[in-house]
C-alpha atoms as a PDB file:
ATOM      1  CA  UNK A   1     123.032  91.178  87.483  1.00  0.00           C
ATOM      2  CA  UNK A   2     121.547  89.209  84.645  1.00  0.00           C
ATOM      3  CA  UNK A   3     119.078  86.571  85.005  1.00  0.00           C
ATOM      4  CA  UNK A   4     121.466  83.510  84.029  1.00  0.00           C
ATOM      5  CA  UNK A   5     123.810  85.081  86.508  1.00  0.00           C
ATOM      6  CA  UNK A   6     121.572  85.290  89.486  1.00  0.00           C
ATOM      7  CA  UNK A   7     119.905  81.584  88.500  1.00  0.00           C
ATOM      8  CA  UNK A   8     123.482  80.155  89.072  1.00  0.00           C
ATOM      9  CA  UNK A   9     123.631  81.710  92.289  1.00  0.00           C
ATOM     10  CA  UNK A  10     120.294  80.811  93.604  1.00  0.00           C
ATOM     11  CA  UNK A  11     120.609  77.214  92.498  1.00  0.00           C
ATOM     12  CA  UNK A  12     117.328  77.510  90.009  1.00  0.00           C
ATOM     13  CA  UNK A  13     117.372  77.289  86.176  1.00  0.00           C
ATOM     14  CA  UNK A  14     117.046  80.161  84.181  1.00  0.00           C
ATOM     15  CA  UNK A  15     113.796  79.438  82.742  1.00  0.00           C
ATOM     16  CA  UNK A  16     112.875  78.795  86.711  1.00  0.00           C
ATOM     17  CA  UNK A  17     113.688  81.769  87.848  1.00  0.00           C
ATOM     18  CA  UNK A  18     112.134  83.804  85.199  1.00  0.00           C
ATOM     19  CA  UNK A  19     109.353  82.151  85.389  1.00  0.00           C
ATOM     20  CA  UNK A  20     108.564  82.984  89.204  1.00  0.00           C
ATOM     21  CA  UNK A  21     109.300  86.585  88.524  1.00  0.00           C
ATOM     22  CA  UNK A  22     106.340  86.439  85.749  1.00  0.00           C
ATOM     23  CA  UNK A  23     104.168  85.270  88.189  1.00  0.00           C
ATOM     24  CA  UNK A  24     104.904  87.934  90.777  1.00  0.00           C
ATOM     25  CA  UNK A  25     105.501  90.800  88.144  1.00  0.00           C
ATOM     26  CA  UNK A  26     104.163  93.356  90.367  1.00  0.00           C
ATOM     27  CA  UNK A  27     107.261  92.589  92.826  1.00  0.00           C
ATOM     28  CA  UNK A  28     109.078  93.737  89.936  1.00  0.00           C
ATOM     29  CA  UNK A  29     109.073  97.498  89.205  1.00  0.00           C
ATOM     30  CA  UNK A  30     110.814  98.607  86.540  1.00  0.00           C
ATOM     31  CA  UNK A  31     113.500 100.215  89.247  1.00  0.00           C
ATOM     32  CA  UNK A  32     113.656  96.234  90.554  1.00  0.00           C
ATOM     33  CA  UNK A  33     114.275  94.519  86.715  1.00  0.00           C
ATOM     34  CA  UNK A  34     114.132  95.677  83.632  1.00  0.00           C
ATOM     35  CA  UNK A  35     114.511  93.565  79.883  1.00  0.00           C
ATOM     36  CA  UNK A  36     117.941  94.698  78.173  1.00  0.00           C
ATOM     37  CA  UNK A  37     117.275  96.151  74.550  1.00  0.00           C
ATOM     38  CA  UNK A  38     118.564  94.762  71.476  1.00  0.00           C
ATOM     39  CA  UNK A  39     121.696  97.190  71.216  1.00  0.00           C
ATOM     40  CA  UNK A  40     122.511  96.820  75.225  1.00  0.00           C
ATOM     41  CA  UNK A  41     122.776  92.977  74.991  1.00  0.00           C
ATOM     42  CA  UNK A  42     125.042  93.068  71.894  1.00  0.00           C
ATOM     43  CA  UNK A  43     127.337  95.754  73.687  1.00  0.00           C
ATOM     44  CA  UNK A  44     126.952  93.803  76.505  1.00  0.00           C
ATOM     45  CA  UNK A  45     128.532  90.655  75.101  1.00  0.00           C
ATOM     46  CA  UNK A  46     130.536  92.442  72.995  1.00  0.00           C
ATOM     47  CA  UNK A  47     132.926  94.138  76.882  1.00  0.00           C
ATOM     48  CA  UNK A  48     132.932  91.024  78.011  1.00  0.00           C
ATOM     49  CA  UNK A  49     135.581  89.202  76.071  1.00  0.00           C
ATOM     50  CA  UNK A  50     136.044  86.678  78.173  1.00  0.00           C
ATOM     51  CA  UNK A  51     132.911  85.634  77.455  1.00  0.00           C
ATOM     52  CA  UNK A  52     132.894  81.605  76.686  1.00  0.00           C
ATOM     53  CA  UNK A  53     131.828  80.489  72.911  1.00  0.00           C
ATOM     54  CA  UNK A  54     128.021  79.455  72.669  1.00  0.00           C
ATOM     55  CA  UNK A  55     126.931  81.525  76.132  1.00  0.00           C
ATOM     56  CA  UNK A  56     123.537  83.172  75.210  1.00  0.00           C
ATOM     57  CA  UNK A  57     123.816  82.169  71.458  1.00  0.00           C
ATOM     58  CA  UNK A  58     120.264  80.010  71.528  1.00  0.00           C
ATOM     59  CA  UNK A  59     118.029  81.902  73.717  1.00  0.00           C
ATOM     60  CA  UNK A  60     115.059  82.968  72.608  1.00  0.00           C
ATOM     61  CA  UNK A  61     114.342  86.075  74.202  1.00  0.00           C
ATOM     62  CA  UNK A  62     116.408  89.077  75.262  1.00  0.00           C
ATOM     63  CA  UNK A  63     118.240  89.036  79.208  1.00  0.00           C
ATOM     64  CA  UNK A  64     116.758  90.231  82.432  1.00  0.00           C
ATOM     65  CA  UNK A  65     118.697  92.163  84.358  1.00  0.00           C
ATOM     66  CA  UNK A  66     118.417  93.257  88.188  1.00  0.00           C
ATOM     67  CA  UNK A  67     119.108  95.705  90.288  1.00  0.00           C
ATOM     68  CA  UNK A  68     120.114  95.389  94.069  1.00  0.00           C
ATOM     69  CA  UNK A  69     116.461  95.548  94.958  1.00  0.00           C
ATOM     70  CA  UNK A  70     115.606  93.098  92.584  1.00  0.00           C
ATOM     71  CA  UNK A  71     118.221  90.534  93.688  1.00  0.00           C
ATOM     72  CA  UNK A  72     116.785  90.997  96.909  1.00  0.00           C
ATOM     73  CA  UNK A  73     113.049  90.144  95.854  1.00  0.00           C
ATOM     74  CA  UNK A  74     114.540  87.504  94.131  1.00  0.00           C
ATOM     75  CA  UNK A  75     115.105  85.582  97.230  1.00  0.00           C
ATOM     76  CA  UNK A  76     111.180  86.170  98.440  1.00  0.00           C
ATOM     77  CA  UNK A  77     109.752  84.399  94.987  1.00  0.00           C
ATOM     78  CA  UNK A  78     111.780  81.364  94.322  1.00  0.00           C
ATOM     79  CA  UNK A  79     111.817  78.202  96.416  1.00  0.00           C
ATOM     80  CA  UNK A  80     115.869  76.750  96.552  1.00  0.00           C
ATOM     81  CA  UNK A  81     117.106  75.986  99.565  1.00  0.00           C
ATOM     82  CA  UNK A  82     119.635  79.204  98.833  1.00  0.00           C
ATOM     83  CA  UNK A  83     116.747  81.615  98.210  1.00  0.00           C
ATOM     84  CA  UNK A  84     115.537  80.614 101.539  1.00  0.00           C
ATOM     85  CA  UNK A  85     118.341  80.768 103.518  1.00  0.00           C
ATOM     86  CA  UNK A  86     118.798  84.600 101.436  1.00  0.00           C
ATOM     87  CA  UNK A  87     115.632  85.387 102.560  1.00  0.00           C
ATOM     88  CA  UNK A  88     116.334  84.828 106.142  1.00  0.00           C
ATOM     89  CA  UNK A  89     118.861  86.616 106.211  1.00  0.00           C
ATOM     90  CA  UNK A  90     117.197  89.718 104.585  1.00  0.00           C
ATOM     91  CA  UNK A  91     114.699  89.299 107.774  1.00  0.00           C
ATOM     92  CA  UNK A  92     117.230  89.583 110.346  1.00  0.00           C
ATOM     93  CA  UNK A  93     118.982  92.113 108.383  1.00  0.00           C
ATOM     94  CA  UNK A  94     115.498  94.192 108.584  1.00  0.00           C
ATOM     95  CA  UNK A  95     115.718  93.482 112.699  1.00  0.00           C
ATOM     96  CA  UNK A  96     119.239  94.287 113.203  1.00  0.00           C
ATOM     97  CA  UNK A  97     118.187  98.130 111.317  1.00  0.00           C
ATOM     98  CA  UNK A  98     115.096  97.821 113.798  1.00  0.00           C
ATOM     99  CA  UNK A  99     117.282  97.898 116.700  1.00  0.00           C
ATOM    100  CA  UNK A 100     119.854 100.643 115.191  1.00  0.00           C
ATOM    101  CA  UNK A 101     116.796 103.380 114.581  1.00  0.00           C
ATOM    102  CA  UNK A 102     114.788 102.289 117.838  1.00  0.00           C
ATOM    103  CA  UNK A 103     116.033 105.557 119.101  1.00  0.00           C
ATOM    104  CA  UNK A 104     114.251 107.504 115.831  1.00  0.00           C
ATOM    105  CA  UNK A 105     110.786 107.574 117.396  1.00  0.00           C
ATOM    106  CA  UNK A 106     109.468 108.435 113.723  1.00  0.00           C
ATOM    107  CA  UNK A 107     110.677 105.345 111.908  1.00  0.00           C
ATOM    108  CA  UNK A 108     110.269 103.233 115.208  1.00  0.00           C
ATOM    109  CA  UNK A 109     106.649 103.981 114.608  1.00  0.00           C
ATOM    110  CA  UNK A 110     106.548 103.163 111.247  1.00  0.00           C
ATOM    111  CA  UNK A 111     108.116  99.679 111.563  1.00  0.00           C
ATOM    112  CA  UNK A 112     105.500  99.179 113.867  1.00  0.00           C
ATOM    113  CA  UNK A 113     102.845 100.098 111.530  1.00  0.00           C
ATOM    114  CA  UNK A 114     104.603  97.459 109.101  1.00  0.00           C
ATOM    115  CA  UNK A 115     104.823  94.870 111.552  1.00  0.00           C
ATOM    116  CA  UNK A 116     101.360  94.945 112.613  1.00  0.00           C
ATOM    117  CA  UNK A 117     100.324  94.700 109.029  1.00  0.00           C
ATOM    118  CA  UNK A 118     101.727  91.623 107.972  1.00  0.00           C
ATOM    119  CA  UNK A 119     100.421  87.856 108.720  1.00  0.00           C
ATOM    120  CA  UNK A 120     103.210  86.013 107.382  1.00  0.00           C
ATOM    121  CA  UNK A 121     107.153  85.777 106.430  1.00  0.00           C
ATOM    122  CA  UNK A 122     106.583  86.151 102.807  1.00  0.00           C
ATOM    123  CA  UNK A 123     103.860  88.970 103.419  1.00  0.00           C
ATOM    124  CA  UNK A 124     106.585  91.046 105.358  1.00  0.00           C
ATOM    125  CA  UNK A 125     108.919  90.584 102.996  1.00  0.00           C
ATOM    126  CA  UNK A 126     106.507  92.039 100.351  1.00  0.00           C
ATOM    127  CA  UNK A 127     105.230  95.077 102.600  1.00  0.00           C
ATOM    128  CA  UNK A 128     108.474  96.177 103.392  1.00  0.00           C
ATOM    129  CA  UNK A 129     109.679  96.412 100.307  1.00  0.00           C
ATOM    130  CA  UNK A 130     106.105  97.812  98.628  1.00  0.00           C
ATOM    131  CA  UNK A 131     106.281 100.534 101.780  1.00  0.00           C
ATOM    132  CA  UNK A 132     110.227 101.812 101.775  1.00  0.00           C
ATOM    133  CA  UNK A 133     110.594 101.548  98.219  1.00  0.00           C
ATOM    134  CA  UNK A 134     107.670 102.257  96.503  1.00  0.00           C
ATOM    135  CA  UNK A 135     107.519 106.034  95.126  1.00  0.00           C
ATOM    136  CA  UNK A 136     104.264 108.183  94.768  1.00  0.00           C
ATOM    137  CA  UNK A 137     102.830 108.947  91.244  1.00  0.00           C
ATOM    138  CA  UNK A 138     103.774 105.447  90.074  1.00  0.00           C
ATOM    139  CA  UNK A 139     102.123 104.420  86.914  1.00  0.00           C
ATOM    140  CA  UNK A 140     102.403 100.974  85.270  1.00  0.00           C
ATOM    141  CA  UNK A 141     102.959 100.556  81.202  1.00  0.00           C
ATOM    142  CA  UNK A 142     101.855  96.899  80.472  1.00  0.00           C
ATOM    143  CA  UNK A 143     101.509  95.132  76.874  1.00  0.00           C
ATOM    144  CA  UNK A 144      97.961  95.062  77.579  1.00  0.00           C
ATOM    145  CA  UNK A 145      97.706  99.259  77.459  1.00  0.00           C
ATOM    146  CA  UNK A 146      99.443 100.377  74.717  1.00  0.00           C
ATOM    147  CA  UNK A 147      97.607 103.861  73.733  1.00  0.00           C
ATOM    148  CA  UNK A 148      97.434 104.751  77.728  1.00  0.00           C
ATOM    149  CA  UNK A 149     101.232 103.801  77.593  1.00  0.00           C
ATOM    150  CA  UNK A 150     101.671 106.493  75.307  1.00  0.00           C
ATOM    151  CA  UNK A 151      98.931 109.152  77.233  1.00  0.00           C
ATOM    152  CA  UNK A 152     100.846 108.377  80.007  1.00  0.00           C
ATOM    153  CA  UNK A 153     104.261 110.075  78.698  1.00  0.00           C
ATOM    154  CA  UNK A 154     102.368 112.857  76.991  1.00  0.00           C
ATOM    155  CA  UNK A 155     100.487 113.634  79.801  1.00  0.00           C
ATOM    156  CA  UNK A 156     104.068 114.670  81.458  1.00  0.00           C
ATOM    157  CA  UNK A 157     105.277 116.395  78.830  1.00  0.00           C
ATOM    158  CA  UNK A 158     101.967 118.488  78.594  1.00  0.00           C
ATOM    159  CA  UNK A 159     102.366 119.383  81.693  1.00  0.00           C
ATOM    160  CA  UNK A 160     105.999 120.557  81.393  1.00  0.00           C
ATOM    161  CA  UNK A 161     106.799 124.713  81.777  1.00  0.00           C
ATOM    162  CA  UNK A 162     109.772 126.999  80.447  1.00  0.00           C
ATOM    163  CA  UNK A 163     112.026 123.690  79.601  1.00  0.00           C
ATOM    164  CA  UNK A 164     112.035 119.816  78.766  1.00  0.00           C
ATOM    165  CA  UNK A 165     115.567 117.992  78.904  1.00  0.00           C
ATOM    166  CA  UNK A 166     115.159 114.481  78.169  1.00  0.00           C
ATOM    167  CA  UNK A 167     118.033 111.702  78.877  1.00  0.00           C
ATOM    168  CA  UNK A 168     117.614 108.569  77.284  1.00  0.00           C
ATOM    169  CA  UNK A 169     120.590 106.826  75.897  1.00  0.00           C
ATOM    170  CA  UNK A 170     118.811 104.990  73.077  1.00  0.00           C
ATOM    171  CA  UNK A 171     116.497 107.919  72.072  1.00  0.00           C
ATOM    172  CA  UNK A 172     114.363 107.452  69.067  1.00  0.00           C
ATOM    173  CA  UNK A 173     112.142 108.713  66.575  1.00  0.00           C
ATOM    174  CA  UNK A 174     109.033 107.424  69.663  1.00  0.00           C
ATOM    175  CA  UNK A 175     110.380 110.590  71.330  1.00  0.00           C
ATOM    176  CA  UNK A 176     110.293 112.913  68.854  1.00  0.00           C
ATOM    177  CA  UNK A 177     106.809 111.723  67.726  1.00  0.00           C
ATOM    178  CA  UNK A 178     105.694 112.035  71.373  1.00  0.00           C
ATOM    179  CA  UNK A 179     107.182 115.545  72.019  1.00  0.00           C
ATOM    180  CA  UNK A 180     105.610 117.029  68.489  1.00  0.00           C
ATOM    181  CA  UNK A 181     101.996 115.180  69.632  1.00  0.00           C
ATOM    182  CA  UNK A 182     102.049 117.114  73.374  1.00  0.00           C
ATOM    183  CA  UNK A 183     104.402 119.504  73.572  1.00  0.00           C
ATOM    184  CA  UNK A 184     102.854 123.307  74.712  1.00  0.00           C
ATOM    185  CA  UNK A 185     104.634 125.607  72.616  1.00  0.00           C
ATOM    186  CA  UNK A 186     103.300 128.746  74.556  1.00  0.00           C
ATOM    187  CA  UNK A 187     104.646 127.226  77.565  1.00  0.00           C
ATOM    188  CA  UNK A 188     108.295 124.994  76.574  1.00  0.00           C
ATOM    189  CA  UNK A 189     110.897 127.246  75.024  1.00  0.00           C
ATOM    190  CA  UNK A 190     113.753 125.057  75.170  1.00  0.00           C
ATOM    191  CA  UNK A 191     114.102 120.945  74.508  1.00  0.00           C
ATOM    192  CA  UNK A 192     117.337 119.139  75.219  1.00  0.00           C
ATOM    193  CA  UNK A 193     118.153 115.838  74.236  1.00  0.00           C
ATOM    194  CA  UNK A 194     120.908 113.662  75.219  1.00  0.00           C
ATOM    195  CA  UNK A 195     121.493 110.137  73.759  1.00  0.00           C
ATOM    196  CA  UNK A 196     124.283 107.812  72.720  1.00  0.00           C
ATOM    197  CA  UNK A 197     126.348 109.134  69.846  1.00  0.00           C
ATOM    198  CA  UNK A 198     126.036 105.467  67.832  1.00  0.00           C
ATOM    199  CA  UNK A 199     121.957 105.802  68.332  1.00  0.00           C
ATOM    200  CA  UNK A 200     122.319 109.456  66.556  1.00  0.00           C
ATOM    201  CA  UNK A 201     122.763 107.670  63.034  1.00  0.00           C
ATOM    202  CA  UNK A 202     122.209 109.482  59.919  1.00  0.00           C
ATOM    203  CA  UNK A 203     118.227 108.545  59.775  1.00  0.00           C
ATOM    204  CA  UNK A 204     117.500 109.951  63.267  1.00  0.00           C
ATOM    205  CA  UNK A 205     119.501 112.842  62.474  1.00  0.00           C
ATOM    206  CA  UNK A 206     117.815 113.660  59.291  1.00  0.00           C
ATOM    207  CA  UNK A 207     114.595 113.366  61.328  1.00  0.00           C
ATOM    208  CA  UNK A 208     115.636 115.249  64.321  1.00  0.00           C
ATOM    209  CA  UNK A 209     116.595 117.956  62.053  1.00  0.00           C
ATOM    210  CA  UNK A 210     113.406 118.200  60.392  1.00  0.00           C
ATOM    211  CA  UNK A 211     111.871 118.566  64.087  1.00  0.00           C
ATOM    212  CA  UNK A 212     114.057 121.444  65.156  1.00  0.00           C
ATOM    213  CA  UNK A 213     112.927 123.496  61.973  1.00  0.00           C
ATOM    214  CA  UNK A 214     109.682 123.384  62.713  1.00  0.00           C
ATOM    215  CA  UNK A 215     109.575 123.630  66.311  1.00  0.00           C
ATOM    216  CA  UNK A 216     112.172 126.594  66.038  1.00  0.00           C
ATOM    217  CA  UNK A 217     109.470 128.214  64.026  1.00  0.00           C
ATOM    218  CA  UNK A 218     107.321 128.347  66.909  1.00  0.00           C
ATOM    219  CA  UNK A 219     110.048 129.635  69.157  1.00  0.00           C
ATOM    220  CA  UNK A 220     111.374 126.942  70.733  1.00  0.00           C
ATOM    221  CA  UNK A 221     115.202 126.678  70.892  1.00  0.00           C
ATOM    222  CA  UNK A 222     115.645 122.423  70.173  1.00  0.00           C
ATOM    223  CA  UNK A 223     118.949 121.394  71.008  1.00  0.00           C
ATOM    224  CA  UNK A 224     120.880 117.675  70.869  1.00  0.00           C
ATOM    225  CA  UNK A 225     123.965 116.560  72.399  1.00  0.00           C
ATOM    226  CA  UNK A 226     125.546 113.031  72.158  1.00  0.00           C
ATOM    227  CA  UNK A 227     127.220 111.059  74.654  1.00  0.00           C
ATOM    228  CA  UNK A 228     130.565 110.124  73.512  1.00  0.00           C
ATOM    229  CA  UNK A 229     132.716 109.692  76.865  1.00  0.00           C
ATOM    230  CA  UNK A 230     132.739 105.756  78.017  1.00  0.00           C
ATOM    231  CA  UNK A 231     132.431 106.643  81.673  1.00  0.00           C
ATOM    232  CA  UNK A 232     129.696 108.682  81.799  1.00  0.00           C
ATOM    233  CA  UNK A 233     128.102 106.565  79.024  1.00  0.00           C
ATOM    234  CA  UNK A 234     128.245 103.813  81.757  1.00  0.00           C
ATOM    235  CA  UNK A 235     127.395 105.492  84.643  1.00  0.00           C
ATOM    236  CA  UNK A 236     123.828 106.834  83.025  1.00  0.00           C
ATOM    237  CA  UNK A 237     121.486 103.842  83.537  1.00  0.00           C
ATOM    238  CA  UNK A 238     118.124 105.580  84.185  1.00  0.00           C
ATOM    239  CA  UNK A 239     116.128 107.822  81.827  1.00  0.00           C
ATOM    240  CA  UNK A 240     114.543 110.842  82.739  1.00  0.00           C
ATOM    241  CA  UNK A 241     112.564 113.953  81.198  1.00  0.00           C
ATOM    242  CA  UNK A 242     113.348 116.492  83.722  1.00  0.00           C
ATOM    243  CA  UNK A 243     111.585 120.316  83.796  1.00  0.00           C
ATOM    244  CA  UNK A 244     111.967 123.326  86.291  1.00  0.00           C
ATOM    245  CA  UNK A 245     109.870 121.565  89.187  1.00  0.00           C
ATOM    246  CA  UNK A 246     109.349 118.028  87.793  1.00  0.00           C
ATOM    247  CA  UNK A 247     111.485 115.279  87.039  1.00  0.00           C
ATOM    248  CA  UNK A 248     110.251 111.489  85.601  1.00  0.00           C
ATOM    249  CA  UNK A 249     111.697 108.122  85.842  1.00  0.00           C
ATOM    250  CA  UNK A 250     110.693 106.970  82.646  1.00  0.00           C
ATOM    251  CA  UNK A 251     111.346 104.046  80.783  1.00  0.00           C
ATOM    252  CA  UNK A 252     113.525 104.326  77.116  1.00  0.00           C
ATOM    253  CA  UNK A 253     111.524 105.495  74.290  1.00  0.00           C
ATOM    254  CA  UNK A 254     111.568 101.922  72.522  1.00  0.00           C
ATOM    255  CA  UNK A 255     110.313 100.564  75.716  1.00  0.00           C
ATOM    256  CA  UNK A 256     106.940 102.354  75.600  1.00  0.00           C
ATOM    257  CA  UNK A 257     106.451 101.760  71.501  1.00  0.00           C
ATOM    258  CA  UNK A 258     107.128  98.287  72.289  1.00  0.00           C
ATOM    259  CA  UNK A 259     104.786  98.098  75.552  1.00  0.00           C
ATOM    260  CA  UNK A 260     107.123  96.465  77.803  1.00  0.00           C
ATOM    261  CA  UNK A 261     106.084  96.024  81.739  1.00  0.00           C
ATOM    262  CA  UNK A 262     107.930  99.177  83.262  1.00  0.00           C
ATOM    263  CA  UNK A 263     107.244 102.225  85.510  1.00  0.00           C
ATOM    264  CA  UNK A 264     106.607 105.776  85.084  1.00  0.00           C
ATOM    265  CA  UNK A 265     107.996 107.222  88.532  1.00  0.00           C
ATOM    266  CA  UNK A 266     107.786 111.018  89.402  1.00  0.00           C
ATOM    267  CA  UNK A 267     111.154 111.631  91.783  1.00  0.00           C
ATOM    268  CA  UNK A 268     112.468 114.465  93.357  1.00  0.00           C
ATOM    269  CA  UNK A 269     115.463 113.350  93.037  1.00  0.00           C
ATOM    270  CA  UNK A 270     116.748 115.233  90.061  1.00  0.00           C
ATOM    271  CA  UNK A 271     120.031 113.626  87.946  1.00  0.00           C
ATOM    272  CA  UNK A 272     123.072 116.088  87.422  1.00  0.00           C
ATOM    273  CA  UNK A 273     121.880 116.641  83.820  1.00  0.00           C
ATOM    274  CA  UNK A 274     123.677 119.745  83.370  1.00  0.00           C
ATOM    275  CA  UNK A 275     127.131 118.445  84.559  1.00  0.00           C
ATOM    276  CA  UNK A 276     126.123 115.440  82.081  1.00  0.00           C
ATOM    277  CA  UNK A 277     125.221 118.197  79.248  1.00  0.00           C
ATOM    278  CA  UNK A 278     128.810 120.157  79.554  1.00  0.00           C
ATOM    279  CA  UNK A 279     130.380 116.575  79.198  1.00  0.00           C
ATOM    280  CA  UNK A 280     128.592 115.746  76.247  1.00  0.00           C
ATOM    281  CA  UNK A 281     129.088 116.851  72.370  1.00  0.00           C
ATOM    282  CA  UNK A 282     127.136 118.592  69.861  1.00  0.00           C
ATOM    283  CA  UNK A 283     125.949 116.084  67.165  1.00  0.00           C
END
């Protein structure tokens, strides 16, 4: 849901609301919120058409949107009557599951653990969603860390072995520049790329084609596929660069040039990219 949205329901402004969340930014993991780009705000606005005249037309800065986890946090962060009464209801929501699993031994233990460590309502809240949802390997990209932002993704890809496919709807010449500054040649024999079809424009393509000649000459096979079928298109909201054993959450390649908060996640939980590749066309 978009911040304007969720200010509405909460009772807050929208200035408000986004306000709190930059105060409590580390509440907000990039899997929590994330700032729409440029070209997913204008196709955004331009499905809805029953959008009204003037909504969105004078602010200054690009929407938030948030996930179901994010909503949630929402409620722990802003002060309205509504947010409270949200938040209460997330804590007897938690008790109720208490009571369901009390047979588990395992998790009955661990909601103990979490109990015991927290002093206050708002410092449950926070450990029980830092504990259940936080993932391992987690690293932070921040405006203040722009060349570690970059290390950070090159790191992974350095690390890759035998393949790299790499999903990101609104690919860019950031991730060919980052592949061609890490990528082990002796180790990667095959790159796949999937993206949007209208982000594969004639100047990317010219670029991307440049790549594959030279990377081909060092024997890796470079392939690109575009996503022109609406429902998958919308049902890919993540990006990942996936290999044999690892996979990575990883923000969109425009995110990390531009230094936006996000996350670098490693997950095991690895995205049907070859069902998504069959789907897809040849640009």
């Amino acid at each position: 849901m978009l911040d304007k949205d969720l200010a509405e329901l909460y009772g807050v402004e929208t200035r408000v609301l986004n306000q709190a969340v930059k105060r409590n930014l580390k509440r907000f993991p990039s899997d929590f919120m994330f700032q729409l780009t440029r070209e997913e705000n204008k196709s955004l606005r331009s499905q809805i058409v029953t959008l009204k005249h003037g909504r969105g037309h004078h602010r200054k800065y690009l929407p938030y949107a948030f996930t179901e986890q994010g909503v949630a946090m929402l409620s722990s962060v802003l002060n309205s009557e509504r947010a409270i009464q949200v938040n209460i209801a997330i804590m007897r929501v938690f008790v109720n599951i208490r009571k369901l699993v009390s047979t588990n031994k395992g998790i009955l233990n661990r909601l103990s653990r979490l109990e015991n460590r927290v002093q206050s309502h708002d410092k449950k809240i926070k450990t029980i969603f830092e504990v259940i949802y936080k993932q391992s390997d987690a690293k932070l990209l921040s405006p203040k860390t722009p060349f570690s932002n970059k290390k950070t993704v090159r790191d992974i890809i350095s690390s890759y072995e035998k393949y790299i496919y790499w999903v990101d709807k609104y690919f860019s010449k950031v991730g060919l520049d980052l592949l061609s500054e890490s990528l082990n040649t002796k180790r990667v024999k095959n790159i796949r790329i999937l993206m949007l079809s209208e982000k594969a424009n004639e100047k990317f393509l010219s670029l991307y084609s440049d790549f594959k000649k030279e990377f081909e000459g060092y024997g890796v096979k470079c392939e690109l596929k575009v996503i022109t079928d609406k429902k998958l298109g919308a049902n890919i909201h993540d990006r990942w660069i996936i290999s044999r054993k690892l996979c990575y959450n990883v923000p969109s390649t425009d995110t990390v040039a531009r230094g936006q908060y996000s996350e670098v996640k490693k997950t095991m939980n690895f995205p049907p990219f070859n069902v998504w590749w069959r789907k897809s066309n040849k640009s």
